[in-house]
C-alpha atoms as a PDB file:
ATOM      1  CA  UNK A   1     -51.293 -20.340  -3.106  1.00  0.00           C
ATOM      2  CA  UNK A   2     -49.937 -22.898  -0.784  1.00  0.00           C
ATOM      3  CA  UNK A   3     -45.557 -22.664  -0.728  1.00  0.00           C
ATOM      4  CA  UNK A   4     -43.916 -24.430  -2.955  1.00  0.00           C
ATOM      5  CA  UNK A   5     -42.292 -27.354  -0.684  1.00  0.00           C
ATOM      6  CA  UNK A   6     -41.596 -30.661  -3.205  1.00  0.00           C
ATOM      7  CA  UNK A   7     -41.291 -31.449  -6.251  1.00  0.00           C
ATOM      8  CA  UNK A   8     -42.223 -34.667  -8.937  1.00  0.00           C
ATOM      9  CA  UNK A   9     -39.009 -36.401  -9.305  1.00  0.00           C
ATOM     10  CA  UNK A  10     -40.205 -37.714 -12.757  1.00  0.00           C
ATOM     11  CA  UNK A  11     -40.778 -34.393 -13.990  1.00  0.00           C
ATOM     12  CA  UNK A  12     -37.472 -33.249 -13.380  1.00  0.00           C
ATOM     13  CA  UNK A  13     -36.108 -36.368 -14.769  1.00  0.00           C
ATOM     14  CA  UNK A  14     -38.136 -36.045 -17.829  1.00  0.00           C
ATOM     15  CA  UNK A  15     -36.316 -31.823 -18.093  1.00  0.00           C
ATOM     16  CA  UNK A  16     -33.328 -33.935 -18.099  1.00  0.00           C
ATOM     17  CA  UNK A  17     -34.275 -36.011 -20.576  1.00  0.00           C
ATOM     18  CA  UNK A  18     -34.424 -39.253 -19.164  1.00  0.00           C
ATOM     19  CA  UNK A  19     -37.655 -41.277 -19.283  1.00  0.00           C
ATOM     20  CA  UNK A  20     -38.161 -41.994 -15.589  1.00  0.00           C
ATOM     21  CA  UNK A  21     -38.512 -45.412 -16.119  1.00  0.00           C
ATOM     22  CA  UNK A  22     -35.012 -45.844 -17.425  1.00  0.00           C
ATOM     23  CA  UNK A  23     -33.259 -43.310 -14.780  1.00  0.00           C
ATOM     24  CA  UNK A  24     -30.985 -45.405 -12.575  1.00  0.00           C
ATOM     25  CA  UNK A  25     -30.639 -44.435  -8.792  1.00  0.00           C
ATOM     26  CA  UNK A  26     -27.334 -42.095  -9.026  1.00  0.00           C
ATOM     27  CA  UNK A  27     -29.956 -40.081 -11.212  1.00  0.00           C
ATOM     28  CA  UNK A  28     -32.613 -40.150  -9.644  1.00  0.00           C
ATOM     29  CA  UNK A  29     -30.624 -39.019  -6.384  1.00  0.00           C
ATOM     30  CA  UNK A  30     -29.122 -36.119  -7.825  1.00  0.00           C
ATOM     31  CA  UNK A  31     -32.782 -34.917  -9.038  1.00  0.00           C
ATOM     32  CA  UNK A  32     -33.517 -34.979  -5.465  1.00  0.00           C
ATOM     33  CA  UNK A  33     -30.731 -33.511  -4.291  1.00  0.00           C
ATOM     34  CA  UNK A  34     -31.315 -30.917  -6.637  1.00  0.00           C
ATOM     35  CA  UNK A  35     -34.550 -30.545  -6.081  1.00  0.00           C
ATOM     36  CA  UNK A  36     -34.376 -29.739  -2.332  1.00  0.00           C
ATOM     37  CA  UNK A  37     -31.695 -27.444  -2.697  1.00  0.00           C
ATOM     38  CA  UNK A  38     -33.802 -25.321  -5.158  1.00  0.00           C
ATOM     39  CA  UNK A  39     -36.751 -25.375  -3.051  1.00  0.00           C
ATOM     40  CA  UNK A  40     -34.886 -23.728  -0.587  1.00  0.00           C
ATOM     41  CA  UNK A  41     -34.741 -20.809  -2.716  1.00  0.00           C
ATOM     42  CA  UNK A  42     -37.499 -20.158  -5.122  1.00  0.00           C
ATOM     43  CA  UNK A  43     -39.589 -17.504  -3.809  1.00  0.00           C
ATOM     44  CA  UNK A  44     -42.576 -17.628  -5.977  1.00  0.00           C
ATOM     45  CA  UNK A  45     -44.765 -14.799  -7.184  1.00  0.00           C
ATOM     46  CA  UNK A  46     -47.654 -14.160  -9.893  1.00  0.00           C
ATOM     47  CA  UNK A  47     -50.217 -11.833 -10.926  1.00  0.00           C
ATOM     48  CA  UNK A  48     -53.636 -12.156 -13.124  1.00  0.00           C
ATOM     49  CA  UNK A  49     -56.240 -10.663 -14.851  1.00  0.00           C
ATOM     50  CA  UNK A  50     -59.095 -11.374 -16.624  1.00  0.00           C
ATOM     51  CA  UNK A  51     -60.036  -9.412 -19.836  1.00  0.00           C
ATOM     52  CA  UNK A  52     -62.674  -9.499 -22.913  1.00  0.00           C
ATOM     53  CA  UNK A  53     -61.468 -11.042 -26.094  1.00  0.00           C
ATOM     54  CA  UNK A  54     -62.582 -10.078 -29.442  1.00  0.00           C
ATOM     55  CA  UNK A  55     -61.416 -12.370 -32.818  1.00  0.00           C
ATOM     56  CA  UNK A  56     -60.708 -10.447 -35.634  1.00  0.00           C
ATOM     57  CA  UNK A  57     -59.045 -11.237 -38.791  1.00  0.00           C
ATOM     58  CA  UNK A  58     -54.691 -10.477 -37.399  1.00  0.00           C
ATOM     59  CA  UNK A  59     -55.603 -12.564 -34.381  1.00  0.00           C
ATOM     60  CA  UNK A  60     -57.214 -12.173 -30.666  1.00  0.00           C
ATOM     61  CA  UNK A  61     -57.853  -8.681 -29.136  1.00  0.00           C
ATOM     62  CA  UNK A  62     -57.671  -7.978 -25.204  1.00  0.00           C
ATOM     63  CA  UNK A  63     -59.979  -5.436 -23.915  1.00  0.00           C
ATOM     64  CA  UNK A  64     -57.192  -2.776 -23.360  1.00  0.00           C
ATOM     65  CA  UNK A  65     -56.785  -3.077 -26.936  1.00  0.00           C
ATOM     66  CA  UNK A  66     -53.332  -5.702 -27.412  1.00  0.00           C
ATOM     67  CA  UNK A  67     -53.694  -7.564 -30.239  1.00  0.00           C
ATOM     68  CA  UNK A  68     -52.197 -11.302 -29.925  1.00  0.00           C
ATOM     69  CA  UNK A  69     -51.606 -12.028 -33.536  1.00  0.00           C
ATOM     70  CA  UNK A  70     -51.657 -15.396 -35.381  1.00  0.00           C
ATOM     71  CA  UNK A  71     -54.156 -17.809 -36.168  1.00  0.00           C
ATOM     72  CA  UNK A  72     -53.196 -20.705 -34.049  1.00  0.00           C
ATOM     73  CA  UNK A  73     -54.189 -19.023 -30.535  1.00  0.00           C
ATOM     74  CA  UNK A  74     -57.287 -17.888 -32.227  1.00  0.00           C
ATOM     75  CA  UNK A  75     -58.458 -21.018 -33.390  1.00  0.00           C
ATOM     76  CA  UNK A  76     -57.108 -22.020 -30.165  1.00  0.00           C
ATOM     77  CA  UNK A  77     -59.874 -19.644 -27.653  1.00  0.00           C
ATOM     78  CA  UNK A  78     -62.909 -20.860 -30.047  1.00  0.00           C
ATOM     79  CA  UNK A  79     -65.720 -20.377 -27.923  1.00  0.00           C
ATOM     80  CA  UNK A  80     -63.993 -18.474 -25.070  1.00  0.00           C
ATOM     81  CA  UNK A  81     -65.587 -14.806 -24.245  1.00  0.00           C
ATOM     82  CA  UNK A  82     -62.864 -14.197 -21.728  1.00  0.00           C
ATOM     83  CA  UNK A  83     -59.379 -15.092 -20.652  1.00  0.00           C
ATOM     84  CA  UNK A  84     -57.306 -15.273 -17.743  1.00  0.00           C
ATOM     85  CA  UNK A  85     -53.685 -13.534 -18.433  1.00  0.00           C
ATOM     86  CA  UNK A  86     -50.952 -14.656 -16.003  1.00  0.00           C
ATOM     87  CA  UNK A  87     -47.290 -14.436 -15.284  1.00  0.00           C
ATOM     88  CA  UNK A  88     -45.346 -16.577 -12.933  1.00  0.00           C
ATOM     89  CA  UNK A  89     -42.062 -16.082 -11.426  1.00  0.00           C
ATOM     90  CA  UNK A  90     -39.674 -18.400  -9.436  1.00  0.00           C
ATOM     91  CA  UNK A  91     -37.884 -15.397  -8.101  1.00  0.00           C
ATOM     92  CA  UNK A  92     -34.337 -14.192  -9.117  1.00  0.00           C
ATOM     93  CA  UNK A  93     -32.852 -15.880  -6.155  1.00  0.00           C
ATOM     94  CA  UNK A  94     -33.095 -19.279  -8.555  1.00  0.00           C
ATOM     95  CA  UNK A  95     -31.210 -17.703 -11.203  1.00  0.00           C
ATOM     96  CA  UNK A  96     -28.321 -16.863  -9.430  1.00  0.00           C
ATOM     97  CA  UNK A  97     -28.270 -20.436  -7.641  1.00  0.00           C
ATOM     98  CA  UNK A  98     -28.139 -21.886 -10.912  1.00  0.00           C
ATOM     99  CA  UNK A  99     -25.496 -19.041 -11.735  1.00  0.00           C
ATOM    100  CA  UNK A 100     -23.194 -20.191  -8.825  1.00  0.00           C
ATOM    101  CA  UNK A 101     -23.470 -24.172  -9.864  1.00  0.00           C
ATOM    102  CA  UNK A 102     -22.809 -23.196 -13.220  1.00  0.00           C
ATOM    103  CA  UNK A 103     -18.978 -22.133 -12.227  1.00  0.00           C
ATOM    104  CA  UNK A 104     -18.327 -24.983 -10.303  1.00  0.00           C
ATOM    105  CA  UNK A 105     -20.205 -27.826 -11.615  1.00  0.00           C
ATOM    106  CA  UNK A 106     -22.205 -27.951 -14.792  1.00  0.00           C
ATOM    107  CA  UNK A 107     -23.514 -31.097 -14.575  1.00  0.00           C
ATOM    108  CA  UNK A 108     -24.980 -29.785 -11.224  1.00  0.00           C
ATOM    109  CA  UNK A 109     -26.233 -26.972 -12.464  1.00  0.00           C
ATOM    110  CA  UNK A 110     -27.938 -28.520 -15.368  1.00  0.00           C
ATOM    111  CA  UNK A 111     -30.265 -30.703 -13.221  1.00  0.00           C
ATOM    112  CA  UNK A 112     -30.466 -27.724 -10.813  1.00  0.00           C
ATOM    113  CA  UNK A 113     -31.922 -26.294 -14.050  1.00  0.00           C
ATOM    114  CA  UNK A 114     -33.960 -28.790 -14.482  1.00  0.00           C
ATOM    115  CA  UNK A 115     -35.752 -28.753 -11.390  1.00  0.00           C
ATOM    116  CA  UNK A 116     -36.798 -25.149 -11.559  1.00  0.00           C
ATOM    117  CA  UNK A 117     -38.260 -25.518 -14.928  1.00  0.00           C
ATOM    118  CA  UNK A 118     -40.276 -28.400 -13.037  1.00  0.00           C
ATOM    119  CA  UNK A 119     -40.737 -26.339 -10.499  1.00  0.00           C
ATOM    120  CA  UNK A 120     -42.456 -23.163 -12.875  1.00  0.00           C
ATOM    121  CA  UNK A 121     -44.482 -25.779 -14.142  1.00  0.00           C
ATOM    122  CA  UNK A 122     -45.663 -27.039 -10.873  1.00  0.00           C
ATOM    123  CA  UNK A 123     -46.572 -22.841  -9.916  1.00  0.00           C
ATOM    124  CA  UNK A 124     -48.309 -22.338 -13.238  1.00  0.00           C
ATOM    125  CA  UNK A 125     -50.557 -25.934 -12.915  1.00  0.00           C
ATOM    126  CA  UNK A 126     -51.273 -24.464  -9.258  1.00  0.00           C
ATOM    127  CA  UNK A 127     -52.376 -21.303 -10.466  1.00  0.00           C
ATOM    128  CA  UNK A 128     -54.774 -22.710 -13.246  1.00  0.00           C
ATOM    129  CA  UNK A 129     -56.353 -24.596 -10.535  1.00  0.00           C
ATOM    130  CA  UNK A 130     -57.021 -21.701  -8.978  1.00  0.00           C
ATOM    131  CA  UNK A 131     -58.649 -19.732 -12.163  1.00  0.00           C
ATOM    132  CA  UNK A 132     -60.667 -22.659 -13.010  1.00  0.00           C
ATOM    133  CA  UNK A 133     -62.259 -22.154  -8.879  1.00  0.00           C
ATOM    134  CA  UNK A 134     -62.870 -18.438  -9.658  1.00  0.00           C
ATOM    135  CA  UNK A 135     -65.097 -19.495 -13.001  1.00  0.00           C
ATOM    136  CA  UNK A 136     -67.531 -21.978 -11.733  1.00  0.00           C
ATOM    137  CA  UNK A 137     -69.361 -23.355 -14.610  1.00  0.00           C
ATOM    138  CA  UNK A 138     -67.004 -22.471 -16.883  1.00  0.00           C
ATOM    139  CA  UNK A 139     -64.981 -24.408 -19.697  1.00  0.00           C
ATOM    140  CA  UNK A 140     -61.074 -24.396 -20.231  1.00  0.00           C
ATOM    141  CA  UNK A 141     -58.788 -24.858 -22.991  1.00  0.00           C
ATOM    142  CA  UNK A 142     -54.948 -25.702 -21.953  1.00  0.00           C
ATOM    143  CA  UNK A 143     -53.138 -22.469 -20.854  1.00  0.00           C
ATOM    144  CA  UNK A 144     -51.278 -21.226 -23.774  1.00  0.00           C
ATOM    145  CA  UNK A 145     -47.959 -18.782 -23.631  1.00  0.00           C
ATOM    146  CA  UNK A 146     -46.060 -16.876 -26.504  1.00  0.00           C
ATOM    147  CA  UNK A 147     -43.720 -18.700 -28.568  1.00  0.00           C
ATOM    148  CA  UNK A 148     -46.390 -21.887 -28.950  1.00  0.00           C
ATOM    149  CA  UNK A 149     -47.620 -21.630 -32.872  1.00  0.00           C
ATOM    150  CA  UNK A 150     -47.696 -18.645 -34.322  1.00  0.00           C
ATOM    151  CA  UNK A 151     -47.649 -16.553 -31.411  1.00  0.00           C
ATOM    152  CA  UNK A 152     -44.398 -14.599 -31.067  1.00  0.00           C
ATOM    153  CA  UNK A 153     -42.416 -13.762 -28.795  1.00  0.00           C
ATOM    154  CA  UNK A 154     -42.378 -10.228 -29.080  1.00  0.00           C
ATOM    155  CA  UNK A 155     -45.866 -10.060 -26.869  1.00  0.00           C
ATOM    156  CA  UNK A 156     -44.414 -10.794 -23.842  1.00  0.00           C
ATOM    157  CA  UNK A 157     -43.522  -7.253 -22.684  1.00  0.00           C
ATOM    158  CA  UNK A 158     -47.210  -6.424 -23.548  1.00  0.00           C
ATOM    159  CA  UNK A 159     -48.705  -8.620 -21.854  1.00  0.00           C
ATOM    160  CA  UNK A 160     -45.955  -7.881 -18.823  1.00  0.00           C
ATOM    161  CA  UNK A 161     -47.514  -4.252 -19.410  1.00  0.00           C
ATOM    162  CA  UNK A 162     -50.722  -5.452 -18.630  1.00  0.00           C
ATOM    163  CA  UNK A 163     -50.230  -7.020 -15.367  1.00  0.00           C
ATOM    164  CA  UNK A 164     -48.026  -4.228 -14.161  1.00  0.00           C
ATOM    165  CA  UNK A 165     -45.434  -7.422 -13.481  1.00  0.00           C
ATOM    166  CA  UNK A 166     -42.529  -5.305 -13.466  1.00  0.00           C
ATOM    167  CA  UNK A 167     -43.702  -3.441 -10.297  1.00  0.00           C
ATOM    168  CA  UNK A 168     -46.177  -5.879  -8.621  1.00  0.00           C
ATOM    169  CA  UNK A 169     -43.868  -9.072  -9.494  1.00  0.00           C
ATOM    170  CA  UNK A 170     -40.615  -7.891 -10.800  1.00  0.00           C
ATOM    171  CA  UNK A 171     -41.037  -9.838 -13.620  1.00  0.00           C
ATOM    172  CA  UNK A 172     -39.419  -7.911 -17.132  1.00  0.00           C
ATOM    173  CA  UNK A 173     -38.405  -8.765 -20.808  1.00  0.00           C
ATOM    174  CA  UNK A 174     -35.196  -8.499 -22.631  1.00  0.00           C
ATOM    175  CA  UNK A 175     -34.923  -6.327 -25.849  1.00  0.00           C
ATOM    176  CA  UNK A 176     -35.376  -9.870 -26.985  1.00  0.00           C
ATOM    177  CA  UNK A 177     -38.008 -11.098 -25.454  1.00  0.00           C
ATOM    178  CA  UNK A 178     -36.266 -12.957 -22.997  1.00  0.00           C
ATOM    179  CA  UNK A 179     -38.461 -12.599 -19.531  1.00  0.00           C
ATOM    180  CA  UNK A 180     -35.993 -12.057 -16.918  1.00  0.00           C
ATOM    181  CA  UNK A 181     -36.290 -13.849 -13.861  1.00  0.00           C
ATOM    182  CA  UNK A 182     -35.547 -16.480 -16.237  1.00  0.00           C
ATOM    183  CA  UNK A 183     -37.344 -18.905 -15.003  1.00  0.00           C
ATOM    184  CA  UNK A 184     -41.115 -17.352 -15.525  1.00  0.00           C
ATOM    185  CA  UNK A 185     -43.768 -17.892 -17.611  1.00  0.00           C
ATOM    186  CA  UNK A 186     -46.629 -15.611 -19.592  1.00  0.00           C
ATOM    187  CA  UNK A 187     -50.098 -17.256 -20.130  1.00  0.00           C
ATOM    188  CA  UNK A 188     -53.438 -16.860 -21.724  1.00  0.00           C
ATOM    189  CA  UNK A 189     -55.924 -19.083 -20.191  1.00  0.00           C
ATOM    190  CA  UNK A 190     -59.476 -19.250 -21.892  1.00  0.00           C
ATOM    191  CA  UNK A 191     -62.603 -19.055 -20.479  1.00  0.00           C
ATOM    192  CA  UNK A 192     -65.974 -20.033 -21.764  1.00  0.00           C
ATOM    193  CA  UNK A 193     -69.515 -20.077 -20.288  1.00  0.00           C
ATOM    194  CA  UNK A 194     -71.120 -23.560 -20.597  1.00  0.00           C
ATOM    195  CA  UNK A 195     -69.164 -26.483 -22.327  1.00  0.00           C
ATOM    196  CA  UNK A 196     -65.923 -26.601 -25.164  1.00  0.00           C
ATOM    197  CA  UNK A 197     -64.624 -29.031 -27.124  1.00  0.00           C
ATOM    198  CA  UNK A 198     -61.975 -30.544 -25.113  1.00  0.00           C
ATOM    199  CA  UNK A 199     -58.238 -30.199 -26.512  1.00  0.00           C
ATOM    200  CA  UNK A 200     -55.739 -32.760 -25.935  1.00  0.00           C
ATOM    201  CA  UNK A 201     -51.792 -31.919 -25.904  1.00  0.00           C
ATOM    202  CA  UNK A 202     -50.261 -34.038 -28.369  1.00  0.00           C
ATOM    203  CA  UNK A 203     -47.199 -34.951 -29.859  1.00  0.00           C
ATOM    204  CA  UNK A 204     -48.045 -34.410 -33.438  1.00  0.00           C
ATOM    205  CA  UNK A 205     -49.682 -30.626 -32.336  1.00  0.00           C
ATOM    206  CA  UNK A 206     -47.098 -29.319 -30.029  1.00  0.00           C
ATOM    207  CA  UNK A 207     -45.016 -26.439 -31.297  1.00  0.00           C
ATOM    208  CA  UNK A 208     -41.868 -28.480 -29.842  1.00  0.00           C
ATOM    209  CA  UNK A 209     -42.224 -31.282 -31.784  1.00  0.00           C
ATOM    210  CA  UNK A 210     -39.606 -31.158 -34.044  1.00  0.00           C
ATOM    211  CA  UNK A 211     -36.746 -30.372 -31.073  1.00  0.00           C
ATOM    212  CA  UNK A 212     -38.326 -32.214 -28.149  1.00  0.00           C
ATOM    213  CA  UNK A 213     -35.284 -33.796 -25.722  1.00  0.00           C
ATOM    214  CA  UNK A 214     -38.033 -36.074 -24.464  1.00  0.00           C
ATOM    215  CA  UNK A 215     -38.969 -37.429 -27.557  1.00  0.00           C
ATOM    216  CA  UNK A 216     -35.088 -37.640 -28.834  1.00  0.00           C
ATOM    217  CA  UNK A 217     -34.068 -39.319 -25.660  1.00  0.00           C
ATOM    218  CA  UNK A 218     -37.340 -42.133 -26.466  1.00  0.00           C
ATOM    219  CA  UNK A 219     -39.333 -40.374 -23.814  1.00  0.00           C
ATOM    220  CA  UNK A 220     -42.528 -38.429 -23.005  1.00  0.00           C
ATOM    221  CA  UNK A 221     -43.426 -34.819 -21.294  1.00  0.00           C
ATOM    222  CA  UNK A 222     -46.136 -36.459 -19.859  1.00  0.00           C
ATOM    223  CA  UNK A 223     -48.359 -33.655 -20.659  1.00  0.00           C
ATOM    224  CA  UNK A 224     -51.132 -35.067 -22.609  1.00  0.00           C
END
């Protein structure tokens, strides 16, 4: 994976929940500002692997025998044999940037916050590009992580387990579930020989819905 060395101003301005269109230039400078200043720091890392999947009636089984429970990610991987599992970090250097803004200037550290949850983003589409090169042929839903639908939380250490993150990444979970670098990501991407339905992100079908800043603030993620 290539480094990390800018970042879409209108995604970060959509984290702060501003529609880009209405951002006015003090804004859009500070996302900049902020931006830079966090790409000086994030020292991305991830990790893969692809497993068998098996539907049964709790959920989605992985090879080594995890069972992803719920119905939404199993309706979800309809027609996929196989999925990629991935974790992405931004490093723990980010988290303590955004630790020192956060005693001197909040509002600073907010869009600081901002930009490295752009910035994840920006890792994780990277690293689906590169799954989708390694499966020529194949078919892709939209990566999906725990906490979407009814997939909880709790699998995160699992699927942690899996990758042997803590060691290979340094990438953990909290008692609570809470994946620490804090800014990382978990993610099941599907694979399927030959052609899928294609699934659009929506509005009405994202998990979010009902707490989205974008849509509060009149906006859009931009994601579908």
């Amino acid at each position: 994976m290539t480094a990390l060395t800018r970042l879409n101003t209108d995604e970060i301005l959509r984290y702060m929940g501003c529609p880009p269109e209405r951002a006015d230039a003090g804004l859009r400078a500070q996302a900049e500002d902020c931006a830079g200043e966090l790409l000086g720091v994030v020292r991305p890392r991830w990790r893969e692997r692809t497993v068998e999947l098996s539907f049964e009636a709790g959920g989605v089984r992985l090879e080594n025998g995890l069972l992803l429970p719920g119905e939404d990610l199993k309706r979800h991987l309809a027609g996929c044999g196989r999925a990629a599992v991935f974790c992405a970090t931004l490093g723990a250097e980010t988290d303590a940037l955004i630790r020192r803004a956060e005693r001197l200037d909040m509002g600073r550290a907010l869009a600081l916050d901002c930009c490295a949850s752009a910035a994840v983003e920006e890792i994780c589409d990277r690293i689906e590009e590169e799954l989708h090169s390694k499966f020529p042929g194949c078919s892709f839903p939209f990566r999906y992580s725990p906490g979407y639908g009814d997939l909880p939380l709790s699998v995160q250490g699992p699927l942690l387990d899996l990758l042997d993150a803590p060691r290979r990444v340094g990438l953990c979970a909290s008692a609570s579930h809470i994946l620490t670098p804090r800014k990382s990501v978990t993610a099941i991407l599907g694979v399927a020989q030959g052609e899928i339905a294609q699934q659009k992100r929506s509005c009405l079908g994202c998990p979010a819905q009902g707490s989205c800043q974008y849509r509060k603030a009149g906006g859009h993620c931009g994601i579908s």
